[in-house]
PDB file of N, CA and C in Angstrom:
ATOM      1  N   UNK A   1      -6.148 -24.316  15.047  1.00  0.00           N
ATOM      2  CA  UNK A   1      -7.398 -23.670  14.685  1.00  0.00           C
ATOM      3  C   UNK A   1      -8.556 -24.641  14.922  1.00  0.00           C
ATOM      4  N   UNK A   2      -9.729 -24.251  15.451  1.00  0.00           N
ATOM      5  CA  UNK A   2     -10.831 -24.698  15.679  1.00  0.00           C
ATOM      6  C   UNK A   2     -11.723 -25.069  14.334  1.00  0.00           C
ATOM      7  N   UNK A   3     -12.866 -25.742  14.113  1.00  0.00           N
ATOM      8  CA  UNK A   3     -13.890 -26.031  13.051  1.00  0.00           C
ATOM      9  C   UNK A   3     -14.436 -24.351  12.815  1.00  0.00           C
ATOM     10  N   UNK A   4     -14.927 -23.579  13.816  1.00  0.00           N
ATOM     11  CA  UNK A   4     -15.272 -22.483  13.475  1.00  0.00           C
ATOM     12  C   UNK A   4     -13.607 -21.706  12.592  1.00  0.00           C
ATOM     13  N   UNK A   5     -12.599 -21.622  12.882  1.00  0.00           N
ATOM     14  CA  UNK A   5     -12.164 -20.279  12.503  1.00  0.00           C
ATOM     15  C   UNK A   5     -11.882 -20.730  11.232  1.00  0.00           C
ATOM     16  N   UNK A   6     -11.293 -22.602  11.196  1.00  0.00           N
ATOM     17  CA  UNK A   6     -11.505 -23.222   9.526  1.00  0.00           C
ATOM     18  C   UNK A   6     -12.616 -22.642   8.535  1.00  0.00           C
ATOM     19  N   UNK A   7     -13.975 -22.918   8.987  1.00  0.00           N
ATOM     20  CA  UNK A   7     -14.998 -22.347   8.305  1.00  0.00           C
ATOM     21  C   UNK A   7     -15.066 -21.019   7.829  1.00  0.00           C
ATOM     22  N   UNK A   8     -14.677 -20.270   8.926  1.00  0.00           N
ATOM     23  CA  UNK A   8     -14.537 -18.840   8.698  1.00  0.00           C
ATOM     24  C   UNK A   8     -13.674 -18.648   7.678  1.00  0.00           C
ATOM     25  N   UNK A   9     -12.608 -19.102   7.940  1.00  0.00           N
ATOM     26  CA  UNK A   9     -11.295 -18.572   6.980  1.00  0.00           C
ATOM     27  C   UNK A   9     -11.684 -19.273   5.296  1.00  0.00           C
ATOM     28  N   UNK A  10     -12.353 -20.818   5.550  1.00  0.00           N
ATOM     29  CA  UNK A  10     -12.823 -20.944   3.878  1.00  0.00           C
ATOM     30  C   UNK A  10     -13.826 -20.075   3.364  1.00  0.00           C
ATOM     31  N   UNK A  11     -14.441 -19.430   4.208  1.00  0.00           N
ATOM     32  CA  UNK A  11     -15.222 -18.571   3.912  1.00  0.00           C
ATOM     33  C   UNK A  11     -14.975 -17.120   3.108  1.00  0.00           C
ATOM     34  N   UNK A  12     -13.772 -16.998   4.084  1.00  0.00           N
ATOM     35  CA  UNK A  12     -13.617 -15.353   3.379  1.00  0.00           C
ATOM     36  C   UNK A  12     -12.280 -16.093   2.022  1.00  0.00           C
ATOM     37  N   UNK A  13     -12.104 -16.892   1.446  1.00  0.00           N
ATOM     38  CA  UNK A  13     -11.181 -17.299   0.392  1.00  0.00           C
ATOM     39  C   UNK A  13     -12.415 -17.201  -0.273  1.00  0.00           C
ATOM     40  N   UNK A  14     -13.714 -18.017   0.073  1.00  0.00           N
ATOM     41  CA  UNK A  14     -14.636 -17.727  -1.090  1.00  0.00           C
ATOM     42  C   UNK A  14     -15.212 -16.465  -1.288  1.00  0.00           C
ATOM     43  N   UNK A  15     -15.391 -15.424  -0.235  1.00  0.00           N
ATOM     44  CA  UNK A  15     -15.691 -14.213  -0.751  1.00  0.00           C
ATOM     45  C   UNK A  15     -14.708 -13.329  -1.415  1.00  0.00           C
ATOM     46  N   UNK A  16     -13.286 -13.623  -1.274  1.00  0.00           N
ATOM     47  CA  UNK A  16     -12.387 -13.467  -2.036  1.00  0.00           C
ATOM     48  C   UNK A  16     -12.655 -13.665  -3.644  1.00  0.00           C
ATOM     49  N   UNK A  17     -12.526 -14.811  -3.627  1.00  0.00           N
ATOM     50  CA  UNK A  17     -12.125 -15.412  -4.970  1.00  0.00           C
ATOM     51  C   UNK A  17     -13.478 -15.764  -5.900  1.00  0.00           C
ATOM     52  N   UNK A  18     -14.621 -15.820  -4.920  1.00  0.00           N
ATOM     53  CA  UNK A  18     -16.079 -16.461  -5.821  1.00  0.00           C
ATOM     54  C   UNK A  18     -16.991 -15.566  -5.319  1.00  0.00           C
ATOM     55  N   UNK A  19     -16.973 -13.836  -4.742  1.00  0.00           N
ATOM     56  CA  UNK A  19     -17.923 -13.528  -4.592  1.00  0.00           C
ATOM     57  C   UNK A  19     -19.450 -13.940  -4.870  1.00  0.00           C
ATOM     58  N   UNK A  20     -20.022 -14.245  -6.579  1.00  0.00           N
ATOM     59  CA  UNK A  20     -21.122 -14.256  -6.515  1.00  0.00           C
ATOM     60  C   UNK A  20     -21.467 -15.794  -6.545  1.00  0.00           C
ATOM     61  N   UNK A  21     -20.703 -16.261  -5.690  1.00  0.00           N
ATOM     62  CA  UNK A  21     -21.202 -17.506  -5.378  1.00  0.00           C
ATOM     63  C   UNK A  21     -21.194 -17.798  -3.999  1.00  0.00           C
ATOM     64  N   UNK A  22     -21.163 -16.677  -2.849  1.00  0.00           N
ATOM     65  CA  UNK A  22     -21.451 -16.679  -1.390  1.00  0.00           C
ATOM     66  C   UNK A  22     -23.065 -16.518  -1.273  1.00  0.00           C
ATOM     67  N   UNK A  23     -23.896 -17.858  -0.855  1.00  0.00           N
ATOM     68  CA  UNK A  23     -25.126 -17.760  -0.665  1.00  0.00           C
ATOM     69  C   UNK A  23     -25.586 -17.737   1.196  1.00  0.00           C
ATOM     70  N   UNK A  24     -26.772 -17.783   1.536  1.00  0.00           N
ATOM     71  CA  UNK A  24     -27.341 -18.085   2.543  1.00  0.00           C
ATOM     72  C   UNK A  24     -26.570 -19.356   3.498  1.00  0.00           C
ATOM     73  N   UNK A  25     -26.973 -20.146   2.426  1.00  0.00           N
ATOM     74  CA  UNK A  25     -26.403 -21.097   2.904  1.00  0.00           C
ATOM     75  C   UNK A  25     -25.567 -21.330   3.423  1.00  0.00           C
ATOM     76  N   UNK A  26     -24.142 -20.736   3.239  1.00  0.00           N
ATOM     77  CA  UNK A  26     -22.850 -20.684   3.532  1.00  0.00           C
ATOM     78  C   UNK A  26     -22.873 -20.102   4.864  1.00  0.00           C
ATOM     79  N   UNK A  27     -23.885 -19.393   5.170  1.00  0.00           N
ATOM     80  CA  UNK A  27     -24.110 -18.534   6.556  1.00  0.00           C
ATOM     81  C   UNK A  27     -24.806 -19.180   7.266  1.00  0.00           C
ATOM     82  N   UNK A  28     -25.571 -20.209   6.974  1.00  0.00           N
ATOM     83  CA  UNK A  28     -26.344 -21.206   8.021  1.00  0.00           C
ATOM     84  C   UNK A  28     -25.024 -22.311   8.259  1.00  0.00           C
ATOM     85  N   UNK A  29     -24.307 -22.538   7.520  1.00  0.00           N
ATOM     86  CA  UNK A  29     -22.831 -23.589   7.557  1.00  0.00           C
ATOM     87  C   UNK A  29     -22.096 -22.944   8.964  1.00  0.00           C
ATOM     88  N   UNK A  30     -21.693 -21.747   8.519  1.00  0.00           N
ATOM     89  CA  UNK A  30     -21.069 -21.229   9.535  1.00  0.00           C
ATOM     90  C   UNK A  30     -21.768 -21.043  11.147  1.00  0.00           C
ATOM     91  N   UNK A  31     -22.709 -20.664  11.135  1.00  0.00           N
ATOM     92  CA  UNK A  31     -23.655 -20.280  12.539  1.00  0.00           C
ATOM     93  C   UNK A  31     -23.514 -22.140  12.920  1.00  0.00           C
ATOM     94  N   UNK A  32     -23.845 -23.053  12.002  1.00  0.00           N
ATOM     95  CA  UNK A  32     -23.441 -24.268  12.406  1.00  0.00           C
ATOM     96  C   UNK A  32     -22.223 -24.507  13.123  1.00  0.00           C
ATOM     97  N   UNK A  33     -21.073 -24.039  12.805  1.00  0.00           N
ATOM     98  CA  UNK A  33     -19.817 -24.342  13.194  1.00  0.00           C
ATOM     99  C   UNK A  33     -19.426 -23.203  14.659  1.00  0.00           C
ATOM    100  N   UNK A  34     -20.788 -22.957  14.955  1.00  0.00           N
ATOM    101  CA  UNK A  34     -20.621 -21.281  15.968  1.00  0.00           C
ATOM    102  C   UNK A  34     -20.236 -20.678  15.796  1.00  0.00           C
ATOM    103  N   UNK A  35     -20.238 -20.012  14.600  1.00  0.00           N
ATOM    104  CA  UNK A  35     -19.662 -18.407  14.155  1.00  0.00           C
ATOM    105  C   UNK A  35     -20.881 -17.359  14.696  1.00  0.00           C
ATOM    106  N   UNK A  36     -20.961 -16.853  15.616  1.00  0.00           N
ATOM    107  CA  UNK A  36     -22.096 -15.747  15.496  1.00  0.00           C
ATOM    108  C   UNK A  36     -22.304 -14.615  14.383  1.00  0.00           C
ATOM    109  N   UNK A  37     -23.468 -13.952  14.578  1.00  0.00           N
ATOM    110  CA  UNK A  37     -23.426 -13.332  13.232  1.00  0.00           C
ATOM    111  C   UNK A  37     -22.422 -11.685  13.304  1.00  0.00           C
ATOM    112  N   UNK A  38     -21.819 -11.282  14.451  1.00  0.00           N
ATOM    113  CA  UNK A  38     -20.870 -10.615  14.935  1.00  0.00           C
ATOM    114  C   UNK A  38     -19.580 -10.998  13.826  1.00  0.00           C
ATOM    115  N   UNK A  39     -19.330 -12.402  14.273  1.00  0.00           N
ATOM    116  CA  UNK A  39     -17.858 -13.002  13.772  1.00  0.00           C
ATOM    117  C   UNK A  39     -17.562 -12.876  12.175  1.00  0.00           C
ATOM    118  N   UNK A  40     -19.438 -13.417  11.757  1.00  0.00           N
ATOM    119  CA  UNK A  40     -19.195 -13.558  10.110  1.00  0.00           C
ATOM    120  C   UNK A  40     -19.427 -11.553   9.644  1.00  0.00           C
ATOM    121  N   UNK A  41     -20.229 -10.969  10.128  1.00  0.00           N
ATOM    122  CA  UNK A  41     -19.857  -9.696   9.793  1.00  0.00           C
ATOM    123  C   UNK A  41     -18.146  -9.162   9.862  1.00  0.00           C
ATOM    124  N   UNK A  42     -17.894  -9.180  10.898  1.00  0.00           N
ATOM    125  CA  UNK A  42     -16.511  -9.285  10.826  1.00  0.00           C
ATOM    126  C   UNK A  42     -15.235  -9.414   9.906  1.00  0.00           C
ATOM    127  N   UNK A  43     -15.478 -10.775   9.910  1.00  0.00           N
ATOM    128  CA  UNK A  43     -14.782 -11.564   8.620  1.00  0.00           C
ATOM    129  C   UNK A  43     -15.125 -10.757   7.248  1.00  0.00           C
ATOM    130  N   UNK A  44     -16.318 -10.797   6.855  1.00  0.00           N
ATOM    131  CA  UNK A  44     -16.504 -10.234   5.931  1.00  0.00           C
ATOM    132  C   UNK A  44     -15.638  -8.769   5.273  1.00  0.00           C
ATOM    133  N   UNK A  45     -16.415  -7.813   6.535  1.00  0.00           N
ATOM    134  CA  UNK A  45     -15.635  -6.553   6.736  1.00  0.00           C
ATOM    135  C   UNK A  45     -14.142  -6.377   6.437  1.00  0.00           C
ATOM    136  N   UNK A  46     -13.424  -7.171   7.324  1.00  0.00           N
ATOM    137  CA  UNK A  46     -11.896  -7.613   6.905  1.00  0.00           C
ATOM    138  C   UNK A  46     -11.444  -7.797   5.908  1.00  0.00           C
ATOM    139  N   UNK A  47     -11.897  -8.727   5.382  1.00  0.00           N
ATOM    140  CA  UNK A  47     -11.922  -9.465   3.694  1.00  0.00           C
ATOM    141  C   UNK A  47     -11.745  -8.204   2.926  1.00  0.00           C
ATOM    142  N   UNK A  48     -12.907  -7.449   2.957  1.00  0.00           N
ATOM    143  CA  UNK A  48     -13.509  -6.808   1.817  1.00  0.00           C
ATOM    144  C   UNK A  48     -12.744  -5.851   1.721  1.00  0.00           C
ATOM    145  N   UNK A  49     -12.276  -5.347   3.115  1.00  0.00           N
ATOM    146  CA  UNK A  49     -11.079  -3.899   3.280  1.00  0.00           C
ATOM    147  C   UNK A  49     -10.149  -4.223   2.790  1.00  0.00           C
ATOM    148  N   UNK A  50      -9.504  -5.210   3.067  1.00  0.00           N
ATOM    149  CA  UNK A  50      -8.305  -5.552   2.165  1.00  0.00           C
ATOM    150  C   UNK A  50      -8.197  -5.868   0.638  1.00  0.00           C
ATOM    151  N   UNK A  51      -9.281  -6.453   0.392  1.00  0.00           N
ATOM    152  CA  UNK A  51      -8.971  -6.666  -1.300  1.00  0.00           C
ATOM    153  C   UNK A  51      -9.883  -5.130  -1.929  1.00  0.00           C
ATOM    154  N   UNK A  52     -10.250  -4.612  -1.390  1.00  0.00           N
ATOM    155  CA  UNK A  52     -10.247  -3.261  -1.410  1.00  0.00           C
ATOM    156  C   UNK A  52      -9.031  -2.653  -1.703  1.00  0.00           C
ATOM    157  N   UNK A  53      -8.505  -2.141  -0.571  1.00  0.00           N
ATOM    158  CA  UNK A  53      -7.076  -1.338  -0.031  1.00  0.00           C
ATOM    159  C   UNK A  53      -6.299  -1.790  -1.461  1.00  0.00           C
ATOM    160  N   UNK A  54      -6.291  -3.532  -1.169  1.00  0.00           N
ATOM    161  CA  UNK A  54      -5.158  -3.935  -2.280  1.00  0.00           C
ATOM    162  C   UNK A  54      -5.398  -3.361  -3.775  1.00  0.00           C
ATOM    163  N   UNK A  55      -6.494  -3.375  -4.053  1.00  0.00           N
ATOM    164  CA  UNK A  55      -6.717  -3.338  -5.531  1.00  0.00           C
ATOM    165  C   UNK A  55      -6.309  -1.481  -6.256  1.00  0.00           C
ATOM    166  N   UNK A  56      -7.004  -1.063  -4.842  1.00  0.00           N
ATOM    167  CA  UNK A  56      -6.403   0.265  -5.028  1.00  0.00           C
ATOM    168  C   UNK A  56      -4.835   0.480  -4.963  1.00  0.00           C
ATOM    169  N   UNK A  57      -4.115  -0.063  -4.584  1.00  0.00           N
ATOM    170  CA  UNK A  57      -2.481  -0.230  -4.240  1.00  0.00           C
ATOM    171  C   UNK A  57      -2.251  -0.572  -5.655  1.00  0.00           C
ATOM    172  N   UNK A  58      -2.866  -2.025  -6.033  1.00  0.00           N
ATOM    173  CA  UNK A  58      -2.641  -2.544  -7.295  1.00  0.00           C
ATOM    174  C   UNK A  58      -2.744  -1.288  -8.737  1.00  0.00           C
ATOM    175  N   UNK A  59      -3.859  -1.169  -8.312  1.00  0.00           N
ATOM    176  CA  UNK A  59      -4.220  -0.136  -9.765  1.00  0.00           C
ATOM    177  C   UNK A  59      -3.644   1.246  -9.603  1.00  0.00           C
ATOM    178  N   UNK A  60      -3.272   1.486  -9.012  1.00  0.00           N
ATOM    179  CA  UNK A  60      -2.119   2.821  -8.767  1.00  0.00           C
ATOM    180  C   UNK A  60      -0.746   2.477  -8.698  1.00  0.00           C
ATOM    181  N   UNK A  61      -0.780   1.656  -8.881  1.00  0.00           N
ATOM    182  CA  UNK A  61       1.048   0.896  -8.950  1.00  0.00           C
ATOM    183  C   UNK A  61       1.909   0.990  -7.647  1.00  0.00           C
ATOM    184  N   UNK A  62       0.920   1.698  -6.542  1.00  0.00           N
ATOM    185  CA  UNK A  62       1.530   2.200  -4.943  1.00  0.00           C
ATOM    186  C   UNK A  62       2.898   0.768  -4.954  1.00  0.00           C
ATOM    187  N   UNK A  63       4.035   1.413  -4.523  1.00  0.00           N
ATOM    188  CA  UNK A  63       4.830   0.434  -4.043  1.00  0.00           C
ATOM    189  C   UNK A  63       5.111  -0.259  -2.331  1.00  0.00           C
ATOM    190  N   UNK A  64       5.607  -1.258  -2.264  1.00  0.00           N
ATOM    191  CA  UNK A  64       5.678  -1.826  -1.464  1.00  0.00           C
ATOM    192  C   UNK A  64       6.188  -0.151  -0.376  1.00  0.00           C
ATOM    193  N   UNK A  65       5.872  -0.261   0.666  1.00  0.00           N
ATOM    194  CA  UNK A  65       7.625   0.503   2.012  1.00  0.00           C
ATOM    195  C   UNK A  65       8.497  -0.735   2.185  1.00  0.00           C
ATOM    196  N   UNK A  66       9.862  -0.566   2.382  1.00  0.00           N
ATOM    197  CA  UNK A  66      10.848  -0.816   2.183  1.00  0.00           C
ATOM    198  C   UNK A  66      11.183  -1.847   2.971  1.00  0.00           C
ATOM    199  N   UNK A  67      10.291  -2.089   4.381  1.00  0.00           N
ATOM    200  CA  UNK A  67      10.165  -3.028   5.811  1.00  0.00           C
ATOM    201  C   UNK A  67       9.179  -3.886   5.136  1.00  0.00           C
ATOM    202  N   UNK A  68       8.438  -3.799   4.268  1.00  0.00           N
ATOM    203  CA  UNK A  68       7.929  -4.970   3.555  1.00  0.00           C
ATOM    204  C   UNK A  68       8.181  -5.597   2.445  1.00  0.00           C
ATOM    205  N   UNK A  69       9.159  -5.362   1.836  1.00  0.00           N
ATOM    206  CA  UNK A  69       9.692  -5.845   0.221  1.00  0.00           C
ATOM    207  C   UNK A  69      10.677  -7.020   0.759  1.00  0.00           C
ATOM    208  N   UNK A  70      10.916  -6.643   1.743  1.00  0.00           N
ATOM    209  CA  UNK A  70      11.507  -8.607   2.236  1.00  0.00           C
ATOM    210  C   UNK A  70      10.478 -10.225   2.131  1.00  0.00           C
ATOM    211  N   UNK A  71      10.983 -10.836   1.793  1.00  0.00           N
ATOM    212  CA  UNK A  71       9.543 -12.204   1.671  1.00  0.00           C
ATOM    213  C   UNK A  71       8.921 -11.550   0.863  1.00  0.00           C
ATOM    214  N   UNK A  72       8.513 -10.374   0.302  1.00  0.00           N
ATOM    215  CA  UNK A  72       7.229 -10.506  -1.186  1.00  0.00           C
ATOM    216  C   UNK A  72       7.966 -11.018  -1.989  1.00  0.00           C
ATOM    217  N   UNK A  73       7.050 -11.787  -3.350  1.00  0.00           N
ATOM    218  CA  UNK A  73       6.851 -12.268  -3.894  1.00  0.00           C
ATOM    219  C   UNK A  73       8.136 -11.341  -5.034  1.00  0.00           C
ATOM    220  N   UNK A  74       8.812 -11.735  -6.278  1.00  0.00           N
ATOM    221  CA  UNK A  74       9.954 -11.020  -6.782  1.00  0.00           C
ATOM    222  C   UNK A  74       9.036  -9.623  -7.680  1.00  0.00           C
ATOM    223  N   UNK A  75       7.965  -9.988  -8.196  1.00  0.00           N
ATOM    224  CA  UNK A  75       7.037  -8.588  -9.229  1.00  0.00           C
ATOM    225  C   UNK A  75       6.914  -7.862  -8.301  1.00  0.00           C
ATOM    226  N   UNK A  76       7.154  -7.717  -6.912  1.00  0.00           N
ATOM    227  CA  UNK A  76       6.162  -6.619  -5.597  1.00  0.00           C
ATOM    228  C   UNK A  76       7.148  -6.063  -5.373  1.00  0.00           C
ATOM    229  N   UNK A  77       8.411  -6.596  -5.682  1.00  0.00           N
ATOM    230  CA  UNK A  77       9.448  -5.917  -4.759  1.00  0.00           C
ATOM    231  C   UNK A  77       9.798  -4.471  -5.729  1.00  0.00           C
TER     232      UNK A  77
END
């Protein structure tokens, strides 16, 4: 992995995990590391669909399909 997709990827852990602590700044960091503003929309988008999707999975108790309960974690299966 390159300095950009590093950046990127600490990026969307912090919009993960610290939403209201993703500022400006973090977006002038990245355009630093050549993320265009394409890439960080992107990322974002991604991020957000999934811990989306998930939470809805989560809070409906949706279970794993059966081609994915291999390697999860032992509570998922």
């Amino acid at each position: 992995m390159d300095a950009k997709e590093r950046a990127l990827l600490a990026y969307v852990h912090k919009v993960t995990l610290h939403p209201k602590d993703c500022r400006r700044e973090d977006l002038e960091q990245l355009r630093a590391q050549g993320a265009s503003d394409e890439e960080i929309h992107n990322c974002v988008q991604v991020c957000a669909y999934f811990n989306y999707i998930n939470r809805i999975a989560d809070g409906l108790g949706v279970d794993l399909e059966p081609e994915m309960r291999e390697g999860a974690p032992e509570h998922l299966r």
